[in-house]
Every structure is written in structure tokens, then in C-alpha cells.
PDB file of N, CA and C in Angstrom:
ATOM      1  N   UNK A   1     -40.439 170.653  98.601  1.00  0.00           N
ATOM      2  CA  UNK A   1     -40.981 170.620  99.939  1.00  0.00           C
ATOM      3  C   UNK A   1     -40.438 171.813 100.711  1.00  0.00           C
ATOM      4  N   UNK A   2     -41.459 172.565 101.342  1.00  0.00           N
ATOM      5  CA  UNK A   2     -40.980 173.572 102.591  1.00  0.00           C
ATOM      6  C   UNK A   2     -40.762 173.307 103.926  1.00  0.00           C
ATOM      7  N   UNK A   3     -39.851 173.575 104.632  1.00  0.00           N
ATOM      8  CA  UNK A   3     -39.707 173.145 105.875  1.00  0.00           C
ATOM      9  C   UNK A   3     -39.184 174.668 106.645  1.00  0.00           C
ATOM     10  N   UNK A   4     -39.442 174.637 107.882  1.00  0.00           N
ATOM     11  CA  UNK A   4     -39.992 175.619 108.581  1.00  0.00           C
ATOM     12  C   UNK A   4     -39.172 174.837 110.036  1.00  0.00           C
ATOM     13  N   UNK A   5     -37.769 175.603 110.370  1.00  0.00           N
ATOM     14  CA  UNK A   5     -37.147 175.332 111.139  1.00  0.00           C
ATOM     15  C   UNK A   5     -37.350 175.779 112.517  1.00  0.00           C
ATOM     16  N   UNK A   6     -37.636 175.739 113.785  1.00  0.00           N
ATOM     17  CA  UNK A   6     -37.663 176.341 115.020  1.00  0.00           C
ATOM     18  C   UNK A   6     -36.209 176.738 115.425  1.00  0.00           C
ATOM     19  N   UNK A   7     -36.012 177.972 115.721  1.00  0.00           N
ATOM     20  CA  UNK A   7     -35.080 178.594 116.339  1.00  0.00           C
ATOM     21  C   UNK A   7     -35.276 179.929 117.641  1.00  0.00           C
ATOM     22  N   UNK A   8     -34.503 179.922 118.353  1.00  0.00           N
ATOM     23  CA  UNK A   8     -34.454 180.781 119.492  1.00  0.00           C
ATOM     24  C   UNK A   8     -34.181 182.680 119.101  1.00  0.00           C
ATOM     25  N   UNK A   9     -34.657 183.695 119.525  1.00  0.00           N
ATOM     26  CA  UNK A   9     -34.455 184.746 119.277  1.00  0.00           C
ATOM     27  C   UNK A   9     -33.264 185.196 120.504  1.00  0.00           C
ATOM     28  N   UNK A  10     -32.298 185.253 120.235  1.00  0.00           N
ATOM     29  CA  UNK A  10     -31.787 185.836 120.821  1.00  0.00           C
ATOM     30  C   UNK A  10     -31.018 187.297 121.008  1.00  0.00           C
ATOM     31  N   UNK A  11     -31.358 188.141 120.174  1.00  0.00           N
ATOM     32  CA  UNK A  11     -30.640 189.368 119.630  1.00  0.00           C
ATOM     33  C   UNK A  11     -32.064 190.142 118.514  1.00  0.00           C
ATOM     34  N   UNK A  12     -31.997 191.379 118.718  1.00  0.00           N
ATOM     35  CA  UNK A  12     -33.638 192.104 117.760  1.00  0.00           C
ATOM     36  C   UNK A  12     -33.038 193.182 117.701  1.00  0.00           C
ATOM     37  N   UNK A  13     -32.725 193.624 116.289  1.00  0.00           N
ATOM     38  CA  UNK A  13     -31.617 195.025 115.979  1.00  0.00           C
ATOM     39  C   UNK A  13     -33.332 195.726 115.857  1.00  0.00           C
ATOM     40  N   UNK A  14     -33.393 197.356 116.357  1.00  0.00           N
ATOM     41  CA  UNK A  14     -34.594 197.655 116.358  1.00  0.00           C
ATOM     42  C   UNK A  14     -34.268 198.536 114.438  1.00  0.00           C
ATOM     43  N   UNK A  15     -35.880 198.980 114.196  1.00  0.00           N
ATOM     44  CA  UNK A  15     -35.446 199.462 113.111  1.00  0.00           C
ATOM     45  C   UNK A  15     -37.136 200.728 113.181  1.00  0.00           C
ATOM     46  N   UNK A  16     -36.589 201.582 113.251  1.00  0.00           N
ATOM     47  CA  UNK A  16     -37.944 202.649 112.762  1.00  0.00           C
ATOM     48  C   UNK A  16     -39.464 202.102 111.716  1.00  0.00           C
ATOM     49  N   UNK A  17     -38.458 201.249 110.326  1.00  0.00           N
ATOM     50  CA  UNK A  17     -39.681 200.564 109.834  1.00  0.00           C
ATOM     51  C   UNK A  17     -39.562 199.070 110.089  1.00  0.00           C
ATOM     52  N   UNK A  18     -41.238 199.128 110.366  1.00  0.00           N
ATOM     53  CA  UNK A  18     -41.478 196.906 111.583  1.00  0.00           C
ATOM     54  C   UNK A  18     -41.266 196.566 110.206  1.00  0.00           C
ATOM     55  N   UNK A  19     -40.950 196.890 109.012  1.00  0.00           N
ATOM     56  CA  UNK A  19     -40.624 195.896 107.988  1.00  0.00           C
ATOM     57  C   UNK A  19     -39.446 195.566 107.857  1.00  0.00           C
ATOM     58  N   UNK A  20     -38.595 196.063 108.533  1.00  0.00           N
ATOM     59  CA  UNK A  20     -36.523 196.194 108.336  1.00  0.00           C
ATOM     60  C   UNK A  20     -36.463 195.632 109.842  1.00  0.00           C
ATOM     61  N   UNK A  21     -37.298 194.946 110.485  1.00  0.00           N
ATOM     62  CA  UNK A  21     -36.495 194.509 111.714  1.00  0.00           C
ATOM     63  C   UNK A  21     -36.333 193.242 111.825  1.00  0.00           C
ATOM     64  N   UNK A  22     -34.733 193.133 112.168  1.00  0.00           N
ATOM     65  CA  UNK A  22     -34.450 191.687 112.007  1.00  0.00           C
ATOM     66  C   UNK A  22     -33.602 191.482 113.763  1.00  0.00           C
ATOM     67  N   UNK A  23     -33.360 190.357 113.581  1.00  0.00           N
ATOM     68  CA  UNK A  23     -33.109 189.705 114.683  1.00  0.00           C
ATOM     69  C   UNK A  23     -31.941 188.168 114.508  1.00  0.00           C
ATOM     70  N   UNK A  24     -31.095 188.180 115.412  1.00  0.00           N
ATOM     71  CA  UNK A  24     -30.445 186.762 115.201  1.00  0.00           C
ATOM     72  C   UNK A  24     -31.279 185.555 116.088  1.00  0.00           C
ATOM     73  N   UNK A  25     -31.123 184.742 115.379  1.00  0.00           N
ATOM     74  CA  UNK A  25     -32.038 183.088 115.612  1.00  0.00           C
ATOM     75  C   UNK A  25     -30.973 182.174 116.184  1.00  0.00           C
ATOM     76  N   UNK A  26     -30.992 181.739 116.937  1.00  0.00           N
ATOM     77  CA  UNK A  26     -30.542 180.325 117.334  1.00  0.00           C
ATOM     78  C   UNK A  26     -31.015 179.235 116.868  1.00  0.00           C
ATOM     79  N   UNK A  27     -30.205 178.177 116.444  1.00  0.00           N
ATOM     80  CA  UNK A  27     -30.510 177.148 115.710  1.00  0.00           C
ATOM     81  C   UNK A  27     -29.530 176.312 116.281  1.00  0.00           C
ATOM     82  N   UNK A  28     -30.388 175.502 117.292  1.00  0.00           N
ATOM     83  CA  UNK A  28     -29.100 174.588 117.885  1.00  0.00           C
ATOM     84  C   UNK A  28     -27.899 174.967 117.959  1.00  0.00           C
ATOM     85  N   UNK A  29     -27.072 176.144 118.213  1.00  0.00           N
ATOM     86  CA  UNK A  29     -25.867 176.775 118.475  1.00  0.00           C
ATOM     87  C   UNK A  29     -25.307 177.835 116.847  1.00  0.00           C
ATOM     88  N   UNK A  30     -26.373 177.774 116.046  1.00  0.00           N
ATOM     89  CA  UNK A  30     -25.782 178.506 114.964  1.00  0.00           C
ATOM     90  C   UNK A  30     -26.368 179.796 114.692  1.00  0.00           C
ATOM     91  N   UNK A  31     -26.525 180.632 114.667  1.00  0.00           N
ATOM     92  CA  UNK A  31     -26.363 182.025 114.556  1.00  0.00           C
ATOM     93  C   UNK A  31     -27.169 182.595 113.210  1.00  0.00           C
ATOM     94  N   UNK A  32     -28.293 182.860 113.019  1.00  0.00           N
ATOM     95  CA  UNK A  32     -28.392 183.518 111.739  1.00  0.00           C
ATOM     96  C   UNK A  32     -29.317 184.845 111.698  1.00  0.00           C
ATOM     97  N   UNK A  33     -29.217 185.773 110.953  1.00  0.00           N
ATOM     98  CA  UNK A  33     -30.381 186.585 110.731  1.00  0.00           C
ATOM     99  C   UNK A  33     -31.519 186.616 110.099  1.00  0.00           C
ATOM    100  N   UNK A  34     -32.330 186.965 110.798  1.00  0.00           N
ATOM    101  CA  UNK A  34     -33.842 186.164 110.503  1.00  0.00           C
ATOM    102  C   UNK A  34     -34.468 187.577 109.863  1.00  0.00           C
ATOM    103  N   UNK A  35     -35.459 188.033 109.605  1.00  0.00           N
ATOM    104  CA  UNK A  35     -36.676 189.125 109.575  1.00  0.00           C
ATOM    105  C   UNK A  35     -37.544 188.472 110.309  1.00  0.00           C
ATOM    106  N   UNK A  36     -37.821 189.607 111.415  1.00  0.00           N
ATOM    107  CA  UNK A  36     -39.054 189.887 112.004  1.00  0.00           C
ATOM    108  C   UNK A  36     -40.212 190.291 111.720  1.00  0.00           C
ATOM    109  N   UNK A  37     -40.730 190.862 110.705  1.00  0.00           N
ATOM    110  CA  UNK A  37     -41.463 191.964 110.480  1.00  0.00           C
ATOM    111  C   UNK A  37     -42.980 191.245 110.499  1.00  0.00           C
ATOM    112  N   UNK A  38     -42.622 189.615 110.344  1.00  0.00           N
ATOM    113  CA  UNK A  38     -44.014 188.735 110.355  1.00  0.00           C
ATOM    114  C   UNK A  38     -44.609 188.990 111.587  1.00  0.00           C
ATOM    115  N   UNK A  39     -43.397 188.943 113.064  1.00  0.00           N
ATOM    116  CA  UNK A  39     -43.721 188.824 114.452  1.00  0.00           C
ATOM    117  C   UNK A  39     -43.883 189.886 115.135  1.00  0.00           C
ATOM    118  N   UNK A  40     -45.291 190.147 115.259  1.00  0.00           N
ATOM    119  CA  UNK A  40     -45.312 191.772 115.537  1.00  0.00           C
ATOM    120  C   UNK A  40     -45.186 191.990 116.598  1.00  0.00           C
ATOM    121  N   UNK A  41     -44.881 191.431 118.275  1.00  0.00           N
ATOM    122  CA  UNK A  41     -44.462 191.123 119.171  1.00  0.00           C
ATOM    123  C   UNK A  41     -43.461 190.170 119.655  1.00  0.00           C
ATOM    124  N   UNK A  42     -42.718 189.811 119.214  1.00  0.00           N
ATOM    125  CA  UNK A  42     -41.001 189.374 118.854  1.00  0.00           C
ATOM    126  C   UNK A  42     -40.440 190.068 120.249  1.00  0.00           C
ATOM    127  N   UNK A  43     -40.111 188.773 121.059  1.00  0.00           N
ATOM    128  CA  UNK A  43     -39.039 188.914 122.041  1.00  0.00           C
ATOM    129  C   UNK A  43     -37.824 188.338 122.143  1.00  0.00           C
ATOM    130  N   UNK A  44     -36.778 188.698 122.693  1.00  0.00           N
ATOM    131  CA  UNK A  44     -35.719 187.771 123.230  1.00  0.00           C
ATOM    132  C   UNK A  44     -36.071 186.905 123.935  1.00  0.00           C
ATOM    133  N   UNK A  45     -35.754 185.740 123.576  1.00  0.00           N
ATOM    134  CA  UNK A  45     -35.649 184.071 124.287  1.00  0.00           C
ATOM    135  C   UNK A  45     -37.573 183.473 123.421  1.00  0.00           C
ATOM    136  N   UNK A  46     -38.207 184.288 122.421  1.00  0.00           N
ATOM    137  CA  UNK A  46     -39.181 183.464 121.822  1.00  0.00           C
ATOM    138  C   UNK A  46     -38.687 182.721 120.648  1.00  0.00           C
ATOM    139  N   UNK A  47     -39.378 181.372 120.777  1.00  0.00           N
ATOM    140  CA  UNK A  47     -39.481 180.365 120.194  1.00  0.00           C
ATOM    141  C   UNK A  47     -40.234 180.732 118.815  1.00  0.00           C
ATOM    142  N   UNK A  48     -39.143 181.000 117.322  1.00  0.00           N
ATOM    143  CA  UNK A  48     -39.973 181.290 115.901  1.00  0.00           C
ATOM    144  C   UNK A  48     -39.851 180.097 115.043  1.00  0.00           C
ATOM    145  N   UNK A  49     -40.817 180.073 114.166  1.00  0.00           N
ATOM    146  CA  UNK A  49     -40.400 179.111 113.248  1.00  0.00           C
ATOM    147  C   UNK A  49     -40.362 179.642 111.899  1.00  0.00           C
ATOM    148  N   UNK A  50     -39.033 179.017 111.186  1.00  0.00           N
ATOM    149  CA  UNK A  50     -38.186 180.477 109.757  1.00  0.00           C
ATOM    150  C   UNK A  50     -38.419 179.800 108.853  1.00  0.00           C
ATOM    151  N   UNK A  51     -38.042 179.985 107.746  1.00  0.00           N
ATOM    152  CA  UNK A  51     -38.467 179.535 106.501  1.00  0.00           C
ATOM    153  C   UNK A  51     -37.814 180.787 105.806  1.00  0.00           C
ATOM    154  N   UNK A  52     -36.619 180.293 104.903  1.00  0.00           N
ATOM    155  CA  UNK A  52     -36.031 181.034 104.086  1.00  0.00           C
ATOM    156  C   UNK A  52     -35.856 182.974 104.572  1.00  0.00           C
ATOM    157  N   UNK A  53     -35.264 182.552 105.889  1.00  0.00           N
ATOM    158  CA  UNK A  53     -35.125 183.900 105.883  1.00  0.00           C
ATOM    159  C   UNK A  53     -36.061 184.736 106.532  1.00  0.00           C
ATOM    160  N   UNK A  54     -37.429 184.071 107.008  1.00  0.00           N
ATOM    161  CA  UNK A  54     -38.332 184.984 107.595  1.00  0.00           C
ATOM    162  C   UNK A  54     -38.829 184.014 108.827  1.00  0.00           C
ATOM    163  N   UNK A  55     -39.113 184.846 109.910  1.00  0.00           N
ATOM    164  CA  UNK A  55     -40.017 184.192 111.103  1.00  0.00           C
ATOM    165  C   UNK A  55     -41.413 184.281 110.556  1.00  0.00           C
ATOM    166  N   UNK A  56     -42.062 182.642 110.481  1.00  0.00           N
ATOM    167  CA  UNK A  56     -43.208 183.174 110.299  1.00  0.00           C
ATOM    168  C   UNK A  56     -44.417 182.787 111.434  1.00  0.00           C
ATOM    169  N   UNK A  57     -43.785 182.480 112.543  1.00  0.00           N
ATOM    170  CA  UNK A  57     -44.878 182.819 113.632  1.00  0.00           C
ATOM    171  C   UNK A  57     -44.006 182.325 114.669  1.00  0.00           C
ATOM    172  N   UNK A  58     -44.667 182.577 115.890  1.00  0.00           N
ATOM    173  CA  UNK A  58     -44.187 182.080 117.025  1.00  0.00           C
ATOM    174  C   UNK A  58     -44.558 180.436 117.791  1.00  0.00           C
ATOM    175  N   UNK A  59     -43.770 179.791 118.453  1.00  0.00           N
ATOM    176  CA  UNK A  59     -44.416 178.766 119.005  1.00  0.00           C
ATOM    177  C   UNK A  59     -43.839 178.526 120.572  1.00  0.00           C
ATOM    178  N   UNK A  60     -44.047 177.895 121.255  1.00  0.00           N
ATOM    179  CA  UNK A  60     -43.600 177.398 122.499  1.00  0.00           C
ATOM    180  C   UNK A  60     -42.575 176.527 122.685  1.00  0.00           C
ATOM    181  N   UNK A  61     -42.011 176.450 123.768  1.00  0.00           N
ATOM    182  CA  UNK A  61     -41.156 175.635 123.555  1.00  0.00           C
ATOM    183  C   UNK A  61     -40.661 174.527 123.721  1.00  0.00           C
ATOM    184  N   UNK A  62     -41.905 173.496 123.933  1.00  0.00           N
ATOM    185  CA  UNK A  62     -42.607 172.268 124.071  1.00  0.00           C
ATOM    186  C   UNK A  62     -42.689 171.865 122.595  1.00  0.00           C
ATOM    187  N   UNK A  63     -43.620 172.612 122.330  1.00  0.00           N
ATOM    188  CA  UNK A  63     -43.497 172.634 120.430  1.00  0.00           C
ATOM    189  C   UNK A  63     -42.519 172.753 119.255  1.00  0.00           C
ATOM    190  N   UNK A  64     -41.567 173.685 119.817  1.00  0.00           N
ATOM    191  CA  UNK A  64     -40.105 173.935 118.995  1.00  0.00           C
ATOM    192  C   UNK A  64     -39.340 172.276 119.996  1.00  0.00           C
ATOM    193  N   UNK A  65     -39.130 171.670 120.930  1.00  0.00           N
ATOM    194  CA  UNK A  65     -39.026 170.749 121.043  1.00  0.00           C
ATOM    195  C   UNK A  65     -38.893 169.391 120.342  1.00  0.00           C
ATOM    196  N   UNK A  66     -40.456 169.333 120.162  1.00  0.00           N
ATOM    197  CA  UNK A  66     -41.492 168.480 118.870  1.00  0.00           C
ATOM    198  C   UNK A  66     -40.323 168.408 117.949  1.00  0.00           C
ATOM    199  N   UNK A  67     -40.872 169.830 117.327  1.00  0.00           N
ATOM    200  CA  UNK A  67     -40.130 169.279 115.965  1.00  0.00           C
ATOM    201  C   UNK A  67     -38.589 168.768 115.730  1.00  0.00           C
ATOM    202  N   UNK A  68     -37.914 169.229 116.950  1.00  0.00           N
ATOM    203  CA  UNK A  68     -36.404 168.758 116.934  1.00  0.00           C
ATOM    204  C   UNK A  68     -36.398 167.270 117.089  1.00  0.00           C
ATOM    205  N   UNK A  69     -37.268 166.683 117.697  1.00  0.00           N
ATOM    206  CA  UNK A  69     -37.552 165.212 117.581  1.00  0.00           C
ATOM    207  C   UNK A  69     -38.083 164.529 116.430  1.00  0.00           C
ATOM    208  N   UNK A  70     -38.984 165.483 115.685  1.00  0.00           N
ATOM    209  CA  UNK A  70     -39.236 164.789 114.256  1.00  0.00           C
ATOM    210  C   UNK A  70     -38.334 164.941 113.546  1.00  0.00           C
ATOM    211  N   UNK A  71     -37.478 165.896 113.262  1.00  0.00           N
ATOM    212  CA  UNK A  71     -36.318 166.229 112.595  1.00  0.00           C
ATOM    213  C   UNK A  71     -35.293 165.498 113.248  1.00  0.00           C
ATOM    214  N   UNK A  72     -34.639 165.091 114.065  1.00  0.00           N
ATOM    215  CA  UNK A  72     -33.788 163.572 114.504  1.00  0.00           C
ATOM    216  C   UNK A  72     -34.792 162.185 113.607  1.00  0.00           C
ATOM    217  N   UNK A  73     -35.728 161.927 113.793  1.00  0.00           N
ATOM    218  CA  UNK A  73     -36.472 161.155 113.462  1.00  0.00           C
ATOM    219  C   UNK A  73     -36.005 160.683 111.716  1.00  0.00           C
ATOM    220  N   UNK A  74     -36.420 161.841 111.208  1.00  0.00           N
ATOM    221  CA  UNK A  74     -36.253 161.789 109.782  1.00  0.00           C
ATOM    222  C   UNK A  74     -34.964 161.332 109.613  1.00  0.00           C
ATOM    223  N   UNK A  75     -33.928 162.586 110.189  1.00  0.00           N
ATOM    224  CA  UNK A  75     -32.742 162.103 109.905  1.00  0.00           C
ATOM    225  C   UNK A  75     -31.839 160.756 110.329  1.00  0.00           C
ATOM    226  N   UNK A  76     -32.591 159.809 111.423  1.00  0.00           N
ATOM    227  CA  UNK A  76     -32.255 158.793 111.663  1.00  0.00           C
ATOM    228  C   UNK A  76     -32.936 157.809 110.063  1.00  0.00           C
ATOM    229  N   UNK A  77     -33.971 157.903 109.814  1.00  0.00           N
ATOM    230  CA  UNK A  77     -34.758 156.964 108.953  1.00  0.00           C
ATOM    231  C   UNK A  77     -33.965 157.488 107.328  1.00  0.00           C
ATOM    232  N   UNK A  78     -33.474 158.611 107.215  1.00  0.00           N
ATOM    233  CA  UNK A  78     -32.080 158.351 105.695  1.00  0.00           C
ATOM    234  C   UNK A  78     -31.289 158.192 106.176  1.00  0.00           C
ATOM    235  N   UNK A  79     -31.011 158.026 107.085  1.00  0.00           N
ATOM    236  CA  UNK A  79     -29.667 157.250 107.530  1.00  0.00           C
ATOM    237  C   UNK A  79     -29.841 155.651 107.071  1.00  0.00           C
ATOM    238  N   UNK A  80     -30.820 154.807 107.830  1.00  0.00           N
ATOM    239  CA  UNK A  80     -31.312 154.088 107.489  1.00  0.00           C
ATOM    240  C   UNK A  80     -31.587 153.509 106.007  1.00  0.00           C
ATOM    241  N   UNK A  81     -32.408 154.223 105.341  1.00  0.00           N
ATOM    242  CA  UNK A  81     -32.916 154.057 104.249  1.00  0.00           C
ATOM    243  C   UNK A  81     -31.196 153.938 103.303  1.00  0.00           C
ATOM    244  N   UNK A  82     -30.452 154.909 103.551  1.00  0.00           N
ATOM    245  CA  UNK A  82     -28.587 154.846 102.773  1.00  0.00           C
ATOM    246  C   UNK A  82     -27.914 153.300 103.149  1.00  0.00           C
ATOM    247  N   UNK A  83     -28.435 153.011 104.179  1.00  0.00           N
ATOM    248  CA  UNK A  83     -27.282 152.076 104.766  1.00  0.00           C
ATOM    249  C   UNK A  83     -27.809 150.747 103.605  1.00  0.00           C
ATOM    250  N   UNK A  84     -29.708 150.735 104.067  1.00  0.00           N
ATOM    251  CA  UNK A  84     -30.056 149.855 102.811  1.00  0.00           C
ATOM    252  C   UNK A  84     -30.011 149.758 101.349  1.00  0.00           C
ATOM    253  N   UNK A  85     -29.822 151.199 101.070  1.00  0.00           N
ATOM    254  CA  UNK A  85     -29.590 151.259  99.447  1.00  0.00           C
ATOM    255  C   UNK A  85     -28.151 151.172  98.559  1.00  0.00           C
ATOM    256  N   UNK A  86     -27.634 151.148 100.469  1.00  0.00           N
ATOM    257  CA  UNK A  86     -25.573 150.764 100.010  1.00  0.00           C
ATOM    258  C   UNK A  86     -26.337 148.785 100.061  1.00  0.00           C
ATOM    259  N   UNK A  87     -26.338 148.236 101.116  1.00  0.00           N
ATOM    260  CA  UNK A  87     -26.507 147.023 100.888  1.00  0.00           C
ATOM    261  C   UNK A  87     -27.123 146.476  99.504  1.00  0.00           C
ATOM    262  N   UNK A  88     -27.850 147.172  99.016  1.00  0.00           N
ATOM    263  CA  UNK A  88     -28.820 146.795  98.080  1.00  0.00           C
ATOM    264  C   UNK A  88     -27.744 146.981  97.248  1.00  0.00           C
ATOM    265  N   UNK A  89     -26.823 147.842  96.536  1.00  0.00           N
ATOM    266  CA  UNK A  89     -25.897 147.922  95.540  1.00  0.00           C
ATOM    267  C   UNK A  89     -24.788 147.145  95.908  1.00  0.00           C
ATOM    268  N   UNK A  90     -24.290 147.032  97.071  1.00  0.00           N
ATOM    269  CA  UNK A  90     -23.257 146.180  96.445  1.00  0.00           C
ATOM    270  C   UNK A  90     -23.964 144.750  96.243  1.00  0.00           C
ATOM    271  N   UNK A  91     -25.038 144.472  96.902  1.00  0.00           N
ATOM    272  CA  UNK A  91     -25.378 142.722  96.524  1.00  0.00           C
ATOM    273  C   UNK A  91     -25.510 142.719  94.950  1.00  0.00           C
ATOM    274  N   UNK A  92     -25.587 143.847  94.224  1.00  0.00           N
ATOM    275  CA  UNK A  92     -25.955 143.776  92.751  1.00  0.00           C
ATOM    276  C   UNK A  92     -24.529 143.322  92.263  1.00  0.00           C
ATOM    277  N   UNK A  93     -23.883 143.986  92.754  1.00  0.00           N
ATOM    278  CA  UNK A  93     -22.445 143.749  92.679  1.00  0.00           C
ATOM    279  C   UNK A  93     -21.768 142.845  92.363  1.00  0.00           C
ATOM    280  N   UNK A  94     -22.615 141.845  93.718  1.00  0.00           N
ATOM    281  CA  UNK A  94     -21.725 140.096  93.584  1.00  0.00           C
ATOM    282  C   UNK A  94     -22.397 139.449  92.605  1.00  0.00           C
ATOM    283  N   UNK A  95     -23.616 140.122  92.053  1.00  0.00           N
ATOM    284  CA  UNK A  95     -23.834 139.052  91.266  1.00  0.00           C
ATOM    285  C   UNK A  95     -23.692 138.890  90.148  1.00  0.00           C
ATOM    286  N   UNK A  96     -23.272 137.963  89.342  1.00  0.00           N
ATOM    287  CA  UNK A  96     -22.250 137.791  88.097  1.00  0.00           C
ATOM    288  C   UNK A  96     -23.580 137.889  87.092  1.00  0.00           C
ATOM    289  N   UNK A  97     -23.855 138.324  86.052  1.00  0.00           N
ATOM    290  CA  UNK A  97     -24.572 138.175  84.993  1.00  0.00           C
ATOM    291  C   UNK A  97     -24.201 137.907  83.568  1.00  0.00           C
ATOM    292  N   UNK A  98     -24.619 136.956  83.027  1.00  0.00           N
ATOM    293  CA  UNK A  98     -24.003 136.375  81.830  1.00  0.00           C
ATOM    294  C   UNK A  98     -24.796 137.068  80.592  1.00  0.00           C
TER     295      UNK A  98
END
């Protein structure tokens, strides 16, 4: 499965070729370097969404929002889904088999 994270631009090192220009991303307080070269109008403070290393488009930030709520979402429901698959093993546990 691919997943396609929303992060903040905050930093765009310029580069002579639009294929070598990268930029640092915000990701909920973490820091990474992205490539630009997808975003051919790439600003400071736009909303991208990355995927291994590359921006591959821009979105709003209503929308980069969104997905931080589906992504809590998910990660609440394996949380969930662990807590039941611990219950589910130890009940195997108690039970004695002859």
C-alpha cells in the first residue's frame, strides 16, 4: 500500500535545475527533505502531499487537515484491533486442552 503524507513547506533551497530543487517539509514538527521538482510553483507555508521522498502535488489546508484526521482514525482502530487480538490470545491461554 502507498500512502501519501501531507506536510508543510517550510524552507526551498533554490537550484538552477527545477529537477534538483528540494525543500524541507514539516510533518507535524519533524523536519525532512522533500524534492520539489513535481511542484512547479512550490511556496513557503504550501500544503504538499510526499510519498517516498517526492511532493507530488499540492493541497489546502482544510484538506491536509482531512487527512490528519483519517490518519488518527486509523491509528486509533490498530490500536483497537491489538488490544482485541491481545484479549483474544490470552483467552486461548486459559484454556486447558486435553
Amino acid at each position: 500500500m502507498c500512502l501519501g503524507v501531507p506536510g508543510r513547506i517550510e524552507e526551498i533551497s533554490e537550484n538552477d535545475d527545477p529537477l534538483f530543487v528540494t525543500g524541507k517539509v514539516n510533518f507535524g514538527g519533524v523536519l525532512r527533505e522533500v524534492i520539489l521538482a513535481g511542484i512547479k510553483d512550490a511556496k513557503i507555508g504550501d500544503w504538499v502531499i510526499v510519498h517516498a521522498g517526492f511532493a507530488l502535488n499540492k493541497l489546502n489546508e482544510e484538506e491536509a487537515s482531512e487527512v490528519f484526521d483519517y490518519l488518527r482514525q486509523i491509528s486509533e482502530f490498530g490500536r483497537i484491533e491489538l488490544e482485541e487480538a491481545d484479549g483474544i490470545s490470552g483467552c486461548a491461554e486459559e484454556v486447558e486442552i486435553d
